[in-house]
Protein backbone atom coordinates (compact mmCIF):
# COMPACT_ATOMS: atom_id res chain seq x y z
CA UNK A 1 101.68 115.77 142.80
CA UNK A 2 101.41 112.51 142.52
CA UNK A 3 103.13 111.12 138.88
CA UNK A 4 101.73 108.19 136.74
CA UNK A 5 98.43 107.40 138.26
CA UNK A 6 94.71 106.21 137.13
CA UNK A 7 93.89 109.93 136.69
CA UNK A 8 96.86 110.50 134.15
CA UNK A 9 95.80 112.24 130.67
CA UNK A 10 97.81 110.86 128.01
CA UNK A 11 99.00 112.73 124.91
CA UNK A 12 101.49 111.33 122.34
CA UNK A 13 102.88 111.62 118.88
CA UNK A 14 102.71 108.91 115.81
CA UNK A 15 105.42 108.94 113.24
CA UNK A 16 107.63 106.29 110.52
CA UNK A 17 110.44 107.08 113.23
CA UNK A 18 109.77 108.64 116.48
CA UNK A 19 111.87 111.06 117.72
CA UNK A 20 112.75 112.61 121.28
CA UNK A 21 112.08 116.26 120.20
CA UNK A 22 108.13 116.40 121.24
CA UNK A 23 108.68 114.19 124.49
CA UNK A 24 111.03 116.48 125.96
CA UNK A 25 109.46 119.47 125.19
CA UNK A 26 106.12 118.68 126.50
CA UNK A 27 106.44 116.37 129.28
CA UNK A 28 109.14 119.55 130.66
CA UNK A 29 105.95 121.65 129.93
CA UNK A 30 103.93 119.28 131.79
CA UNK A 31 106.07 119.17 134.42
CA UNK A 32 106.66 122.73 134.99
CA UNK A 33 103.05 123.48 135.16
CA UNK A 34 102.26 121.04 137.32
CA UNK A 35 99.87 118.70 135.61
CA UNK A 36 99.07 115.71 135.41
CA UNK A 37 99.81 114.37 131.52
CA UNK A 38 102.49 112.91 130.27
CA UNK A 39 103.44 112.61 126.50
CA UNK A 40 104.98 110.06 124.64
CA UNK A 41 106.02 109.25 120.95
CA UNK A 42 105.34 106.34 119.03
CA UNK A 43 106.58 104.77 115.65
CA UNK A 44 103.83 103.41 113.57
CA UNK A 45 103.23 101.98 110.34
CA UNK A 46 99.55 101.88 109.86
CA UNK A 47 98.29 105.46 111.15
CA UNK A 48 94.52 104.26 111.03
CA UNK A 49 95.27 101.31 113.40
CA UNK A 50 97.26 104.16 115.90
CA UNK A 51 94.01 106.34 115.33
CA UNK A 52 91.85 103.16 116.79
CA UNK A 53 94.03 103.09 119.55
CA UNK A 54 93.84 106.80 120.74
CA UNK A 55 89.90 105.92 120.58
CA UNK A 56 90.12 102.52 122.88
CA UNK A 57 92.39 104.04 125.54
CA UNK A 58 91.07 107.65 125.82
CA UNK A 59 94.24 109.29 124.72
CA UNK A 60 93.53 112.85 124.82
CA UNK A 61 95.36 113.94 121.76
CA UNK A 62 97.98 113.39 119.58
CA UNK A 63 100.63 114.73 117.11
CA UNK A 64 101.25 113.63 113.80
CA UNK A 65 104.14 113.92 111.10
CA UNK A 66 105.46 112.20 108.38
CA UNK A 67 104.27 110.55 106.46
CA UNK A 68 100.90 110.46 107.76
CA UNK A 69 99.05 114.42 107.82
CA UNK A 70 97.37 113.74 105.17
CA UNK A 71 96.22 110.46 105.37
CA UNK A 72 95.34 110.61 109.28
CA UNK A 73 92.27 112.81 107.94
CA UNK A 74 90.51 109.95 106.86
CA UNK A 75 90.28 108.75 110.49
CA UNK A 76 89.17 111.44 112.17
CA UNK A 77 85.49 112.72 113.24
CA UNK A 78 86.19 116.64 112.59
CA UNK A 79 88.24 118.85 110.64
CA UNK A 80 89.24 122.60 111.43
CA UNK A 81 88.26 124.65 108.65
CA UNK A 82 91.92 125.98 107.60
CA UNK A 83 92.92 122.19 108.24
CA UNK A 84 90.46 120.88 105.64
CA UNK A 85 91.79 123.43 103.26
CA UNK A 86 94.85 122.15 104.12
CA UNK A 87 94.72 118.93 103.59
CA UNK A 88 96.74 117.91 106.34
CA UNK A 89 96.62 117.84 109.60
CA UNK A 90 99.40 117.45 112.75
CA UNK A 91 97.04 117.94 115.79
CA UNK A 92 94.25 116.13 116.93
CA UNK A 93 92.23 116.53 119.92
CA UNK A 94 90.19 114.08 121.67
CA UNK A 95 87.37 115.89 122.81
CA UNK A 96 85.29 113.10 124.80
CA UNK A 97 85.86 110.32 122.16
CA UNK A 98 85.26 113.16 119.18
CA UNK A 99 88.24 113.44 117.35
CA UNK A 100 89.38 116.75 115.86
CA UNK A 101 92.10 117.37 113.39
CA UNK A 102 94.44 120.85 113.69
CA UNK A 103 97.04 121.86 111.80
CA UNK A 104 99.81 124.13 113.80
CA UNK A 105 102.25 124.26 111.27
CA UNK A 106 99.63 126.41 109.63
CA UNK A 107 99.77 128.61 112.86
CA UNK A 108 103.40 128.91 113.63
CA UNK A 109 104.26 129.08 109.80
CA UNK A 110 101.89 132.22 109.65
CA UNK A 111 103.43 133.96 112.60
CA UNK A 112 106.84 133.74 111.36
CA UNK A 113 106.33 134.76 108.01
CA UNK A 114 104.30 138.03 109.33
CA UNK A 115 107.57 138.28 111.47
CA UNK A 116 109.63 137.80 108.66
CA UNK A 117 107.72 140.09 106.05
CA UNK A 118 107.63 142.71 109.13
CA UNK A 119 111.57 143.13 108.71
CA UNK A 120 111.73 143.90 105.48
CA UNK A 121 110.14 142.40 101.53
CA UNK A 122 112.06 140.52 98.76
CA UNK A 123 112.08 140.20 95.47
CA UNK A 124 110.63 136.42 95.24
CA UNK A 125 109.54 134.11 97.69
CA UNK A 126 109.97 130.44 96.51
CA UNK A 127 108.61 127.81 98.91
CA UNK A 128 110.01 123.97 98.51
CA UNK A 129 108.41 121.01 98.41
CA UNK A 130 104.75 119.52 98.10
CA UNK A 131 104.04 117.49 101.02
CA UNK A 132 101.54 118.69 104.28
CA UNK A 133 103.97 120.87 105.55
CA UNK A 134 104.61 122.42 102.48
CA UNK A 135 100.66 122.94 101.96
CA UNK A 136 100.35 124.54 105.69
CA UNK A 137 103.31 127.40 104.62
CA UNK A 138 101.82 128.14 101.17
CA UNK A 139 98.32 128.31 103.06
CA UNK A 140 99.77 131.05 105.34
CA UNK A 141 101.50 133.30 102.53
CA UNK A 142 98.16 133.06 100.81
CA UNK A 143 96.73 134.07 104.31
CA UNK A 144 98.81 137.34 104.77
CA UNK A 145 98.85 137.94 101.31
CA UNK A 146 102.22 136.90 100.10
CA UNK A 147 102.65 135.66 96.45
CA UNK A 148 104.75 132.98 96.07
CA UNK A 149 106.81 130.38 93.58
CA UNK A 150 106.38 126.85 94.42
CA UNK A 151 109.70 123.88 93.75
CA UNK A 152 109.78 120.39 94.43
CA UNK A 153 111.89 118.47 93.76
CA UNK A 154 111.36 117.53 90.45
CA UNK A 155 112.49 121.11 89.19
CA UNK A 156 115.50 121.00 92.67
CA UNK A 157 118.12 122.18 90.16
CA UNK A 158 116.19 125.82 90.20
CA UNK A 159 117.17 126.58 93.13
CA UNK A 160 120.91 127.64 92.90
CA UNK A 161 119.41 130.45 90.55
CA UNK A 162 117.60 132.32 93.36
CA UNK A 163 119.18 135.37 94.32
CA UNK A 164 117.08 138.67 96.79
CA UNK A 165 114.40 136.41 98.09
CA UNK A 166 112.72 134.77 100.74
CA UNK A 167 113.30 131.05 100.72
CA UNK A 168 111.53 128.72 102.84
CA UNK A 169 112.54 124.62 102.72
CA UNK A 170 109.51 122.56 103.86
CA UNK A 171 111.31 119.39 102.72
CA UNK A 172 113.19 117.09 104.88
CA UNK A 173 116.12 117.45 102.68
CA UNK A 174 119.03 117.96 105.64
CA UNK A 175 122.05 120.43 104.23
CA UNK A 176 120.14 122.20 101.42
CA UNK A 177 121.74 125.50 102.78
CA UNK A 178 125.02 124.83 100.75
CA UNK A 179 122.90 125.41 97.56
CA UNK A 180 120.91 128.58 98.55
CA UNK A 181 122.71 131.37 97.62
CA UNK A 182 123.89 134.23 100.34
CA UNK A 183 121.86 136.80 98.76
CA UNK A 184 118.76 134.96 100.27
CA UNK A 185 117.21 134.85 103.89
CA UNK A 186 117.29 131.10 104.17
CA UNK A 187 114.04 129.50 106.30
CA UNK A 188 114.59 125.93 107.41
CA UNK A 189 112.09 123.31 108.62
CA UNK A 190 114.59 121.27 109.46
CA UNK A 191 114.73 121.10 113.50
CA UNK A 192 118.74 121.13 113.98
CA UNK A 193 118.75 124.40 112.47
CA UNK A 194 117.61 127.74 114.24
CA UNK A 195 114.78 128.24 112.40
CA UNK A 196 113.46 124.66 112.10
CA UNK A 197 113.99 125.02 115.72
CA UNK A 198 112.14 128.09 116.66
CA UNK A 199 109.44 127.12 114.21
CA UNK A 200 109.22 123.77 116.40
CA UNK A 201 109.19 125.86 119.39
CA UNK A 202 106.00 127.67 117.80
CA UNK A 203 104.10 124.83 116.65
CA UNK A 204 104.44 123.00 120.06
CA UNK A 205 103.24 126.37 121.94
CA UNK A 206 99.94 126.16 119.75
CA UNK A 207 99.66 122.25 120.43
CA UNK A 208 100.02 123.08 124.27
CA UNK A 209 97.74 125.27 124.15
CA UNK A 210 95.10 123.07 122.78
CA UNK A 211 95.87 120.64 125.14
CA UNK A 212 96.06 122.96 128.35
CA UNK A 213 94.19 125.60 127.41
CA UNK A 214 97.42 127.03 128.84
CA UNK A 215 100.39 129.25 127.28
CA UNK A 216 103.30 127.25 126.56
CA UNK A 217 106.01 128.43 129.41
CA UNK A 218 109.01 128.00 127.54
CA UNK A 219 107.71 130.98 125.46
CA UNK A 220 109.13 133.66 128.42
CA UNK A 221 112.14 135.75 128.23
């Protein structure tokens, strides 16, 4: 195969500070399945300007975080119907210059809570924070019918008075695990921690998909 050429397809991610995490995962995807794309992450400041530029140079879809899910909506030619309900979005496809927002937070959240709620059920389930991610994981309890209590940070102090629950931390606070008490299965968006990572892991299989149309390999045992 013949790397970096006029026929490559170009996917990438936009963020306030980009990160390594998405690169290596999908251009080692990529790679491995011998195609020709190659993925790259950008820091931007002014996500409708980033939008214009996946639209000049034909990228072919792109990732989003922080702080911009919500606001990269307004940019977009199409929103997925769970996405829209969402409001927020951290996948968009470029589907011959029509742009189509995803959300596969929504989609890996969902499958780990069924995983989750499989094992065993708790008392409470308390999800924290308020921002896109935060709306994806309360979409998906709704979804597989789990009731839930919503913190943010406002009411933070609350949450060294959980005991026998579910607890799932959709905020970016790093370390929060000190204040969770042991009685509680502890969930952790946070990717330097096992389950921000496998919940990364999941997420990126969905994006993969959309961008293949191929499972994600890193997914076999």
């Amino acid at each position: 195969m013949n790397w970096i050429n006029k026929d490559t397809e170009i996917y990438c991610s936009f963020a306030e500070k980009a990160g390594n995490t998405g690169c290596q995962m999908m251009n080692s995807a990529f790679y491995y399945c011998g195609l020709n794309k190659i993925y790259k992450s950008f820091s931007v400041d002014n996500i409708q300007d980033a939008v214009a530029a996946v639209r000049a140079l034909d990228i072919k879809g792109f990732a989003v975080t922080m702080p911009y899910k919500k606001k990269v909506l307004e940019y977009v030619d199409s929103i997925e119907e769970k996405t829209e309900k969402i409001g927020a979005a951290n996948t968009v496809i470029n589907n011959n210059g029509i742009l189509t927002a995803y959300n596969t937070d929504y989609l890996s959240a969902k499958s780990f809570l069924e995983g989750v709620f499989r094992e065993r059920e708790y008392s409470g389930f308390y999800i924290l924070g308020s921002g896109g991610y935060a709306n994806a994981v309360k979409q998906a309890a709704a979804d597989i019918n789990k009731e839930y209590i919503n913190i943010n940070r406002n009411d933070w102090g609350k949450i060294n008075t959980i005991t026998d629950s579910l607890v799932f931390n959709c905020t970016p606070v790093v370390d929060i695990s000190s204040e969770i008490s042991l009685t509680n299965q502890f969930i952790d968006c946070i990717v330097t921690t096992p389950t921000g990572r496998a919940l990364a892991l999941a997420q990126a299989s969905h994006q993969f998909k959309m961008y293949t149309g191929l499972e994600f390999p890193f997914n076999r045992k």
